[in-house]
Protein backbone atom coordinates (compact mmCIF):
# COMPACT_ATOMS: atom_id res chain seq x y z
CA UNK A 1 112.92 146.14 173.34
CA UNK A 2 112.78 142.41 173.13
CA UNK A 3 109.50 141.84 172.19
CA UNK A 4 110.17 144.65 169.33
CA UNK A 5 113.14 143.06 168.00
CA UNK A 6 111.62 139.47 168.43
CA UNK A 7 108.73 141.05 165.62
CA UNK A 8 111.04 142.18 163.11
CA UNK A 9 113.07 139.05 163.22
CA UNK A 10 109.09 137.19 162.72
CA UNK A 11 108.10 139.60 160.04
CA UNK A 12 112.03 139.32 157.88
CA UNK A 13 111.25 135.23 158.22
CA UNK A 14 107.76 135.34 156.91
CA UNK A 15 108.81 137.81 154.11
CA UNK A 16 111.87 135.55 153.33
CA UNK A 17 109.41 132.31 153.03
CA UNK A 18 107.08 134.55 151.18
CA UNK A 19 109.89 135.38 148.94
CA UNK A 20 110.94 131.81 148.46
CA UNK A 21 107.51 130.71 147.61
CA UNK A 22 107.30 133.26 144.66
CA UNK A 23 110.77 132.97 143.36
CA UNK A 24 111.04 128.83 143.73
CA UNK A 25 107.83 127.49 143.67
CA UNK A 26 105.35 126.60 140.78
CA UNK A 27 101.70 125.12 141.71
CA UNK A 28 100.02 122.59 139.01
CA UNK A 29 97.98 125.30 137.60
CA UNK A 30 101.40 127.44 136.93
CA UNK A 31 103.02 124.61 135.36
CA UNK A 32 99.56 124.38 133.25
CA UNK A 33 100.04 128.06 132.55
CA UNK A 34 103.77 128.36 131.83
CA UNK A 35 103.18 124.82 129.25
CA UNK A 36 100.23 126.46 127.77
CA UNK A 37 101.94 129.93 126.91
CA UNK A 38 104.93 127.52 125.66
CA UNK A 39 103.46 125.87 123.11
CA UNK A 40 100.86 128.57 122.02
CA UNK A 41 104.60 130.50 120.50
CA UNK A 42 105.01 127.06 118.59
CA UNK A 43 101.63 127.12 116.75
CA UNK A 44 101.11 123.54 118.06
CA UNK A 45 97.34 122.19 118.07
CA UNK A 46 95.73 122.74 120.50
CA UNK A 47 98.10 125.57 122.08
CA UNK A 48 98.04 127.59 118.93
CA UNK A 49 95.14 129.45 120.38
CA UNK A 50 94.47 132.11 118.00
CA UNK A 51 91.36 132.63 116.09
CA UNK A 52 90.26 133.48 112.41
CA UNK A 53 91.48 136.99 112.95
CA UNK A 54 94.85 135.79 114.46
CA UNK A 55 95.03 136.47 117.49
CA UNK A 56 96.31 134.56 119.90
CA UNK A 57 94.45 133.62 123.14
CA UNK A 58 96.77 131.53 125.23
CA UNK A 59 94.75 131.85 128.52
CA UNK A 60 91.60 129.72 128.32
CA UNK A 61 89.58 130.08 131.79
CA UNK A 62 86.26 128.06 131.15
CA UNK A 63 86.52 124.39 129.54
CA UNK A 64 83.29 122.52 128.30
CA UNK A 65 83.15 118.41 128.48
CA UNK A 66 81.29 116.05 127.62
CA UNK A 67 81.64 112.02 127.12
CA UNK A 68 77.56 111.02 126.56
CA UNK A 69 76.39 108.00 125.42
CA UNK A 70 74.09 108.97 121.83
CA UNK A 71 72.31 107.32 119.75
CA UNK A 72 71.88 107.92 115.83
CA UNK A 73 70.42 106.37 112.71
CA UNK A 74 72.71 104.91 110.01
CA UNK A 75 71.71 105.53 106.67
CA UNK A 76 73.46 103.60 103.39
CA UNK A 77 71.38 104.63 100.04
CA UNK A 78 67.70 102.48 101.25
CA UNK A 79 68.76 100.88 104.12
CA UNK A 80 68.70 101.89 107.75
CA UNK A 81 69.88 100.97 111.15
CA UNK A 82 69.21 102.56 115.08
CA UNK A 83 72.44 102.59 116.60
CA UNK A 84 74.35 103.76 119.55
CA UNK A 85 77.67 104.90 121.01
CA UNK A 86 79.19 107.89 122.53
CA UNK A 87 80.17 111.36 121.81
CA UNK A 88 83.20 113.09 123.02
CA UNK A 89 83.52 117.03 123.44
CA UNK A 90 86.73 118.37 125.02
CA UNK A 91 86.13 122.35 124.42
CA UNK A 92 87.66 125.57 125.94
CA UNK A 93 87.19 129.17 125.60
CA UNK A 94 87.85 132.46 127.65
CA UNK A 95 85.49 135.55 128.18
CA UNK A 96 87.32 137.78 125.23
CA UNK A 97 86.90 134.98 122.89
CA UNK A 98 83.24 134.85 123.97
CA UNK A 99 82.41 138.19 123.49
CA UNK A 100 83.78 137.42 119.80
CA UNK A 101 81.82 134.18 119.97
CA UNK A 102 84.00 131.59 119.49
CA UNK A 103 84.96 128.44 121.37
CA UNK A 104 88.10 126.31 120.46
CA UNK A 105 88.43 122.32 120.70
CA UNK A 106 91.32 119.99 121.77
CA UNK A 107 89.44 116.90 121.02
CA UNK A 108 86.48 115.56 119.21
CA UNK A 109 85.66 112.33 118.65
CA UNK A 110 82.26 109.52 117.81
CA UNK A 111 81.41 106.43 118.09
CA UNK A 112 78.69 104.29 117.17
CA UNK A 113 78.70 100.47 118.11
CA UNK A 114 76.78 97.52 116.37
CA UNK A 115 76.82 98.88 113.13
CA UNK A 116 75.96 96.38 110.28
CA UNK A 117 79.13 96.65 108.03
CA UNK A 118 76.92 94.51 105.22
CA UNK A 119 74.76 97.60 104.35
CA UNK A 120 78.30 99.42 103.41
CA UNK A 121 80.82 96.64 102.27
CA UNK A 122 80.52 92.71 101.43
CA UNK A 123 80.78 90.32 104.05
CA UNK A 124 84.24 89.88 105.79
CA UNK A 125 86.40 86.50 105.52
CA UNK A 126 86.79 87.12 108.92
CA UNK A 127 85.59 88.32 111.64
CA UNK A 128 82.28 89.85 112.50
CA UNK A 129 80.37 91.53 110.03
CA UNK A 130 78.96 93.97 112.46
CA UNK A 131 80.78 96.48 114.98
CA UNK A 132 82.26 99.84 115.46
CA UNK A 133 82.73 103.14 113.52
CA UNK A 134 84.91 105.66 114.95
CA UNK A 135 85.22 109.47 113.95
CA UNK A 136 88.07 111.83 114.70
CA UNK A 137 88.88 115.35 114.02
CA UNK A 138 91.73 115.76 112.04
CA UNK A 139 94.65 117.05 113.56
CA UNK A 140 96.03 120.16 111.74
CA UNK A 141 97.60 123.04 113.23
CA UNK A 142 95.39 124.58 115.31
CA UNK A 143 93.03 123.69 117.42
CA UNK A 144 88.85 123.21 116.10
CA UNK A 145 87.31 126.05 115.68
CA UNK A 146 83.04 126.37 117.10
CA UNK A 147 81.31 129.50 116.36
CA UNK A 148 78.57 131.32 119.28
CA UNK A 149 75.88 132.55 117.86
CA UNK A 150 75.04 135.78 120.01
CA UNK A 151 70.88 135.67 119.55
CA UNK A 152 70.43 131.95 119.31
CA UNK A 153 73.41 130.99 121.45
CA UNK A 154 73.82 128.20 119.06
CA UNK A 155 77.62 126.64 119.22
CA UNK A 156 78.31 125.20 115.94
CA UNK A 157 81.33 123.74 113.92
CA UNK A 158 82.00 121.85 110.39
CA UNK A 159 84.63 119.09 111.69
CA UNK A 160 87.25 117.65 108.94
CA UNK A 161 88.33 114.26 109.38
CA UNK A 162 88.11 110.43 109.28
CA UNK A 163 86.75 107.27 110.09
CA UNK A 164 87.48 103.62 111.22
CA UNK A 165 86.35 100.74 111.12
CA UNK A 166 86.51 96.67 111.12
CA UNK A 167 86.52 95.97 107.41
CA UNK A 168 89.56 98.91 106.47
CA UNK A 169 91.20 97.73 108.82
CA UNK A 170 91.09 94.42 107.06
CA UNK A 171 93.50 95.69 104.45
CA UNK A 172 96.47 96.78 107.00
CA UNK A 173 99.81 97.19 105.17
CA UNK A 174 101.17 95.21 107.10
CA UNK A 175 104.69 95.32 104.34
CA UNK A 176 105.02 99.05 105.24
CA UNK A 177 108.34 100.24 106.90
CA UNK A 178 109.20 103.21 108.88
CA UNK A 179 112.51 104.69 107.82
CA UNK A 180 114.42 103.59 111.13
CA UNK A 181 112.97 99.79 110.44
CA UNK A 182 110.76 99.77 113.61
CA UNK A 183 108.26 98.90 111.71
CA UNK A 184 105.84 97.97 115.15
CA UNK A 185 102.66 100.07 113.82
CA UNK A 186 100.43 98.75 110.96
CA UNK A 187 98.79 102.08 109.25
CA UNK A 188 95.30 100.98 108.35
CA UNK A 189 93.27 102.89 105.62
CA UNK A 190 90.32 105.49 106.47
CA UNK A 191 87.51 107.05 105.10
CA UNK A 192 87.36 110.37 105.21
CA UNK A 193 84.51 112.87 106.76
CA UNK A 194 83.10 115.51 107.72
CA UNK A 195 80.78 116.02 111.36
CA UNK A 196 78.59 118.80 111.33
CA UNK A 197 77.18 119.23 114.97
CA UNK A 198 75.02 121.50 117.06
CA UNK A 199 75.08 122.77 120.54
CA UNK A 200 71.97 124.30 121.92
CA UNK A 201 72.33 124.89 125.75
CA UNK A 202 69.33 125.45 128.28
CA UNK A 203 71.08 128.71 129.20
CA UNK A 204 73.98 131.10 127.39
CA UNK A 205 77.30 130.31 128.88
CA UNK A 206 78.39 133.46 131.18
CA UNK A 207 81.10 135.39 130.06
CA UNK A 208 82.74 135.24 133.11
CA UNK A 209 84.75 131.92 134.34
CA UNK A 210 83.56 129.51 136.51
CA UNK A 211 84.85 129.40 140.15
CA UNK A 212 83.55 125.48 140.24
CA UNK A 213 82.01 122.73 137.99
CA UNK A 214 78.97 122.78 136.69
CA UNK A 215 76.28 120.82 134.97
CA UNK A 216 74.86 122.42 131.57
CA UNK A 217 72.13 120.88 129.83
CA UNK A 218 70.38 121.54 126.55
CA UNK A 219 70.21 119.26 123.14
CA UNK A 220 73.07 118.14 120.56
CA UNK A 221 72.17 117.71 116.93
CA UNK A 222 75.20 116.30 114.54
CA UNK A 223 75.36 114.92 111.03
CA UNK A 224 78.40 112.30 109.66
CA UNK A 225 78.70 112.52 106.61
CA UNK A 226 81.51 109.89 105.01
CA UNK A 227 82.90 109.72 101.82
CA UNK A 228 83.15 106.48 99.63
CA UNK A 229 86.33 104.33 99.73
CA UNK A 230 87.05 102.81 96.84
CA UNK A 231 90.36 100.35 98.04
CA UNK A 232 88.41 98.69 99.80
CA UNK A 233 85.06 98.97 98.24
CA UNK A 234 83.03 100.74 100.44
CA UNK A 235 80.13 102.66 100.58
CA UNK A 236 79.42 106.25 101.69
CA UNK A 237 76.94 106.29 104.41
CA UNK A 238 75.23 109.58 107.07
CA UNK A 239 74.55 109.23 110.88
CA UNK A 240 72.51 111.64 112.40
CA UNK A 241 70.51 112.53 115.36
CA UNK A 242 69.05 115.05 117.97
CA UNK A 243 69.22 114.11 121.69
CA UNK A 244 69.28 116.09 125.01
CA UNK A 245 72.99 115.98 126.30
CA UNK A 246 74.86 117.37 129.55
CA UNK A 247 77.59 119.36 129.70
CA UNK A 248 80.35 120.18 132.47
CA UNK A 249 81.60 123.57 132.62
CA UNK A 250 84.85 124.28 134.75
CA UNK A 251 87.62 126.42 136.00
CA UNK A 252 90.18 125.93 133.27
CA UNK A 253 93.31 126.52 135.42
CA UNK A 254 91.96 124.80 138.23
CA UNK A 255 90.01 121.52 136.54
CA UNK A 256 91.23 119.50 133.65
CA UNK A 257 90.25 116.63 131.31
CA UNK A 258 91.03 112.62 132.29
CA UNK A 259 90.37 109.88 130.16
CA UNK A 260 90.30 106.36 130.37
CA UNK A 261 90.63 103.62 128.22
CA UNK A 262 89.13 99.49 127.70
CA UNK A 263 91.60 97.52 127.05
CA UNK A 264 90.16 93.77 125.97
CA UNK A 265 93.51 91.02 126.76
CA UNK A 266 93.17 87.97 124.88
CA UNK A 267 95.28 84.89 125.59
CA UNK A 268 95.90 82.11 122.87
CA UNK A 269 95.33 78.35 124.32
CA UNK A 270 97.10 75.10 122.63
CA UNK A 271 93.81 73.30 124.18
CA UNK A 272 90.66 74.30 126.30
CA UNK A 273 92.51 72.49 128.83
CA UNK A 274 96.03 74.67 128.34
CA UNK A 275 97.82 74.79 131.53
CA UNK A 276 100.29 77.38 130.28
CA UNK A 277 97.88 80.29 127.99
CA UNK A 278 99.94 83.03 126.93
CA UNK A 279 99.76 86.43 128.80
CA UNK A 280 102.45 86.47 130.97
CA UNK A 281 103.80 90.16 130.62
CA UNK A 282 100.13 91.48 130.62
CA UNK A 283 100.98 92.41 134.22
CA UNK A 284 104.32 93.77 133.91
CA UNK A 285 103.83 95.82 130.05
CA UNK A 286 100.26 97.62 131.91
CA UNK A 287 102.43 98.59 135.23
CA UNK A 288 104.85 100.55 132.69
CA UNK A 289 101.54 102.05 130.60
CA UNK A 290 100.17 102.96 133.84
CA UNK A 291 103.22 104.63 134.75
CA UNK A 292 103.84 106.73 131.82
CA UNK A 293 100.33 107.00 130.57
CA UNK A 294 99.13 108.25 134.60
CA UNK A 295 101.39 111.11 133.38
CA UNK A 296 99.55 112.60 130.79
CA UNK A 297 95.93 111.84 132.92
CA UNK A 298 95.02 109.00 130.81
CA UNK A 299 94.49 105.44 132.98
CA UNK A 300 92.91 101.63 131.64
CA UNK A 301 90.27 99.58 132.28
CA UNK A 302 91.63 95.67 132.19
CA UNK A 303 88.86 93.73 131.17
CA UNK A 304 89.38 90.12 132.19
CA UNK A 305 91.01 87.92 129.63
CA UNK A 306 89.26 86.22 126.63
CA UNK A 307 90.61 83.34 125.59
CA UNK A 308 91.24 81.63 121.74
CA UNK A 309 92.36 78.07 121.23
CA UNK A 310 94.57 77.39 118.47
CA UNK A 311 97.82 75.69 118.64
CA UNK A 312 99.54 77.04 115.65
CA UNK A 313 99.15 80.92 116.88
CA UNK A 314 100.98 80.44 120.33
CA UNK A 315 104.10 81.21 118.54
CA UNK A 316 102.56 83.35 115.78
CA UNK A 317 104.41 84.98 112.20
CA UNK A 318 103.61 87.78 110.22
CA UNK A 319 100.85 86.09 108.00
CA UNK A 320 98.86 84.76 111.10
CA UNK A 321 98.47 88.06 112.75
CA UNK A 322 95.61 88.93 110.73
CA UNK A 323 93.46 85.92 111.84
CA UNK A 324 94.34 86.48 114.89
CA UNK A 325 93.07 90.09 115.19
CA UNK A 326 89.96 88.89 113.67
CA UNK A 327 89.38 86.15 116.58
CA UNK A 328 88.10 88.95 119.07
CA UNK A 329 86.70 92.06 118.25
CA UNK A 330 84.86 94.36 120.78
CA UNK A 331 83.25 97.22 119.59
CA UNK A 332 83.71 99.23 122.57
CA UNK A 333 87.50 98.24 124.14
CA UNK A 334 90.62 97.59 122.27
CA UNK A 335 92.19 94.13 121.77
CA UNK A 336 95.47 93.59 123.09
CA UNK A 337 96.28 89.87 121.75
CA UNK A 338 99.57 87.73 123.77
CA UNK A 339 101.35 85.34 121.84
CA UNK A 340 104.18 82.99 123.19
CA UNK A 341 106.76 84.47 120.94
CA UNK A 342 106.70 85.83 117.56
CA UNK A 343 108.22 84.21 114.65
CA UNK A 344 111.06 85.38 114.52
CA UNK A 345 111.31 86.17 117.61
CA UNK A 346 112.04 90.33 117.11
CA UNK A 347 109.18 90.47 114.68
CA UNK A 348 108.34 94.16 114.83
CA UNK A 349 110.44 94.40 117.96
CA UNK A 350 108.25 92.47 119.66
CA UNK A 351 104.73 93.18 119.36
CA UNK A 352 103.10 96.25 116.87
CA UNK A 353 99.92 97.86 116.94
CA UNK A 354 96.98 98.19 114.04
CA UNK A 355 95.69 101.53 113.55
CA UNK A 356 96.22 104.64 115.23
CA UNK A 357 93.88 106.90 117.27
CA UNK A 358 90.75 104.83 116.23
CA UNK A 359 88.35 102.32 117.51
CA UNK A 360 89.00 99.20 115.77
CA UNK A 361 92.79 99.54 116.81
CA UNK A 362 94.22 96.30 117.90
CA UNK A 363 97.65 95.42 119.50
CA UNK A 364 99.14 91.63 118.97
CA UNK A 365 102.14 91.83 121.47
CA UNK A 366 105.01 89.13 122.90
CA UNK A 367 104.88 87.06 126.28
CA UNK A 368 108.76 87.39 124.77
CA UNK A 369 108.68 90.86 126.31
CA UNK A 370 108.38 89.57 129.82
CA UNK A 371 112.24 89.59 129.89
CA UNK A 372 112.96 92.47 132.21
CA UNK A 373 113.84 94.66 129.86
CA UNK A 374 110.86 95.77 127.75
CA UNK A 375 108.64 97.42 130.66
CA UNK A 376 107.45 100.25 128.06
CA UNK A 377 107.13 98.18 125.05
CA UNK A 378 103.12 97.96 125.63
CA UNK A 379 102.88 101.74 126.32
CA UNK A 380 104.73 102.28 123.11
CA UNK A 381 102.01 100.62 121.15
CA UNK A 382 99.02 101.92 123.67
CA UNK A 383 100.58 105.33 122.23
CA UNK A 384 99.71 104.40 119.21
CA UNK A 385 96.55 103.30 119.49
CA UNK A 386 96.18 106.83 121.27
CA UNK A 387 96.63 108.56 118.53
CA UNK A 388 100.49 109.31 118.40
CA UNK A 389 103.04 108.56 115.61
CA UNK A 390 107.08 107.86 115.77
CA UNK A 391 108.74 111.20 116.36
CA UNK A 392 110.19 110.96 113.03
CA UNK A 393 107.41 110.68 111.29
CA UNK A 394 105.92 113.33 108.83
CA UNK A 395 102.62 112.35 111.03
CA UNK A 396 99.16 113.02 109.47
CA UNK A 397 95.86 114.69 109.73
CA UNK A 398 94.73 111.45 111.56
CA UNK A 399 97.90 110.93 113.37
CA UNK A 400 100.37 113.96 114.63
CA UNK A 401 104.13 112.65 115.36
CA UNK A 402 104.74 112.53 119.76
CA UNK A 403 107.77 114.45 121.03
CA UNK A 404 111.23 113.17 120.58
CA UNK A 405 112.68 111.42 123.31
CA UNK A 406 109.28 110.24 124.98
CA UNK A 407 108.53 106.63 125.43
CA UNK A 408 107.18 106.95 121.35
CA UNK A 409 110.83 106.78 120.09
CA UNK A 410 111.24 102.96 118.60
CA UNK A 411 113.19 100.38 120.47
CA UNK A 412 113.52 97.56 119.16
CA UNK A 413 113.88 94.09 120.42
CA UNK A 414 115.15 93.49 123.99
CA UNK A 415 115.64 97.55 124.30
CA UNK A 416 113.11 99.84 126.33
CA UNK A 417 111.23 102.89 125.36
CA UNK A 418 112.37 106.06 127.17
CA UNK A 419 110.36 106.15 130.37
CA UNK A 420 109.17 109.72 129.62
CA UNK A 421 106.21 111.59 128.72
CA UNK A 422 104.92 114.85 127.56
CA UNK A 423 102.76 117.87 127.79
CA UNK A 424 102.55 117.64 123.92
CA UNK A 425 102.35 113.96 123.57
CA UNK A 426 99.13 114.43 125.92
CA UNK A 427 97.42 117.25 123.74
CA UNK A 428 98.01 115.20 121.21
CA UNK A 429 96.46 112.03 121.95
CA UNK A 430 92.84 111.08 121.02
CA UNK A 431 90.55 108.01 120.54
CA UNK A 432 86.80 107.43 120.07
CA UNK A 433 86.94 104.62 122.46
CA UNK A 434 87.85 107.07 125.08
CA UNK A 435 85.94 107.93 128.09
CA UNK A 436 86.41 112.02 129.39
CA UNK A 437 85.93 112.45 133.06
CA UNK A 438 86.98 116.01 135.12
CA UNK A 439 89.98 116.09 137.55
CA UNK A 440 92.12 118.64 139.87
CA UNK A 441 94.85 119.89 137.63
CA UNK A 442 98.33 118.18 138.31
CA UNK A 443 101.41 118.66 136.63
CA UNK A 444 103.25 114.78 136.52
CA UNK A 445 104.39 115.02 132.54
CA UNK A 446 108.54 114.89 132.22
CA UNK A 447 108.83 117.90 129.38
CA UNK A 448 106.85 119.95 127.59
CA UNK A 449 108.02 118.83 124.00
CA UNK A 450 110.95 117.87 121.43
CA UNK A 451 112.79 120.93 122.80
CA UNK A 452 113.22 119.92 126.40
CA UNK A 453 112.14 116.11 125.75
CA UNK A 454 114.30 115.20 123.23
CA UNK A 455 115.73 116.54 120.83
CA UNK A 456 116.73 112.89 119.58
CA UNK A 457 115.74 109.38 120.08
């Protein structure tokens, strides 16, 4: 009788905890699920998830990645130039949207580094005359659309958007206000183009999902084509190639996309012999982009500092900030430049970023932020340079607005950013410069978007 009523009271407890599990509990890949399905219903890119016919997909299963290193050859009218850089495929698809042979992107980006800007443009003032050219996808709403072929198995896409590099960036408007007078990122002009691009695998994909990773090989063939600029004068120009490339196939709900970032730190020196260089809240403003930034699976690579003498830029105004950005320029990390203070002090609240989402963004940033206060102040602008606009913003096809009330929303001097983060804010995001590696799912973002996040800053 005992041992009967001793197995009931075992089986009601394990039913109760089975209960509780399924009523209270959410694993990463439901949270990835439930934030999907979310923001699929608000025709956000990339969650809109429906297809030329409109309808709406929002449970991918298999994702494709790639971050390759590529090569290409530059052409502008007679001249020519071998270059190289790196290719960035973030691409996910399901086995209904196979059969109707199509596969939908969240990001693509290119890069190509050395590239002689004489053969496009006149020779810069300042700084170097060669360097790097990034391409991104424009972001409209809805995610980028690749077509299957069924008999060659051919994926293929025509990719709207624009490009970067060294000499627009030149011509920042660095006058421009926002309408809440943060006025702490620089919009730099762009060429617009267009990437035509191939995918050829070894073997079909399956129609089925994957229950692991898994290495895909075949070829990649792409064309850039970029329009002229005419403010500034520059050139139109192609880059193409053909190379063998790998691909990683994964588990959607299981697997997910991490990316990582250079960073370049540059201190300013009164002398070579400067006991006191600038850079003292390069510790304390990466600990608070590490932070929010870990949250939406994107982490930095520090490089160690380079160093630029000149007394007059240790306390630095408006018109030097252009010289300064010109003193170190790496075609493959982005330039985060410390200055002693600005002058005035709250110039841009503190520090303000160049261009956003590309590869020649630059940050020049305050040692003044070092004051206890401003822990967020460089993940503000490394949002930015990620790709992400003020929440008030109309945004752009380069450059979507981040949720309200996520560390985007403007401070101003001596007042922190919000120390959240979101689902959208990390769909969102996208640079060239950007490395793609593959990671278990995990759900560490605050909010999904402007509903939950915000809805103010």
């Amino acid at each position: 009788m005992l041992s009967t009523k001793f197995f009931y009271i075992k089986l009601i407890a394990v039913l109760l905890m089975c209960f509780s599990v399924v009523v209270f509990g959410q694993s990463a890949i439901e949270k990835k699920r439930a934030l999907m399905s979310k923001q699929e219903t608000k025709g956000k890119r990339p969650g809109k998830n429906q297809d030329e016919q409109g309808i709406i997909h929002p449970d991918f299963t298999i994702g494709l990645m790639s971050s390759s290193d590529i090569q290409g050859t530059f052409k502008a009218g007679q001249n020519k130039q071998e270059v190289k850089g790196r290719l960035n495929l973030d691409l996910m698809t399901s086995p209904e949207l196979l059969e109707r042979g199509v596969i939908e992107g969240r990001d693509v980006t290119l890069a190509l580094f050395g590239v002689d800007y004489t053969k496009i443009a006149a020779k810069r003032a300042n700084g170097k005359n060669t360097g790097a050219i990034g391409f991104s996808a424009a972001k409209s709403d809805g995610p980028i659309s690749f077509k299957v072929d069924r008999t060659s198995g051919i994926i293929s896409a025509t990719i709207a958007g624009t490009v970067d590099n060294a000499v627009l960036s030149d011509y920042a408007r660095e006058g421009a206000k926002d309408p809440r007078g943060f006025n702490d990122f620089i919009p730099v002009p762009f060429q617009r183009a267009t990437l035509d691009l191939q995918i050829m695998l070894d073997e079909p994909l399956s129609a089925k999902a994957p229950r692991r990773a898994a290495k895909k090989k075949g070829f990649v063939s792409y064309k850039l084509n970029v329009r002229s600029s005419k403010q500034p004068q520059i050139s139109g120009y192609t880059i193409a190639a053909k190379f063998p490339f790998i691909f990683d196939l994964y588990p959607y709900l299981l697997v997910e996309v991490g990316r990582n970032l250079c960073v370049q730190p540059v201190q300013i020196l009164e002398k070579v012999t400067d006991p006191d260089p600038t850079g003292d809240y390069l510790a304390v403003g990466m600990t608070g982009a590490d932070t929010e930034w870990n949250k939406a699976d994107v982490t930095f690579t520090v490089r160690p500092f380079k160093q630029v003498v000149n007394p007059a830029w240790k306390v630095a105004s408006s018109s030097e900030r252009a010289a300064i950005r010109a003193s170190v320029e790496d075609d493959d990390c982005i330039e985060m430049f410390f200055v002693e203070n600005h002058d005035p002090v709250d110039l841009s609240g503190g520090g303000a970023a160049w261009g956003g989402g590309t590869a020649t963004s630059q940050i020049v940033t305050s040692d003044g932020n070092n004051n206890g206060i401003d822990n967020t102040h460089l993940a503000h602008e490394l949002g930015h340079v990620l790709g992400l606009h003020h929440p008030w913003e109309t945004g752009s096809a380069s450059m979507p607005p981040a949720s309200y009330g996520t560390l985007l929303c403007g401070s101003g001097w001596m007042n922190d950013n919000p120390q959240v983060n979101s689902q959208e804010n990390k769909d969102l995001l996208s640079n060239p410069l950007l490395q793609f590696t593959l990671k278990k799912v995990s759900a560490t973002v605050d909010c999904n978007d402007s509903t939950d996040c915000g809805p103010t800053c």
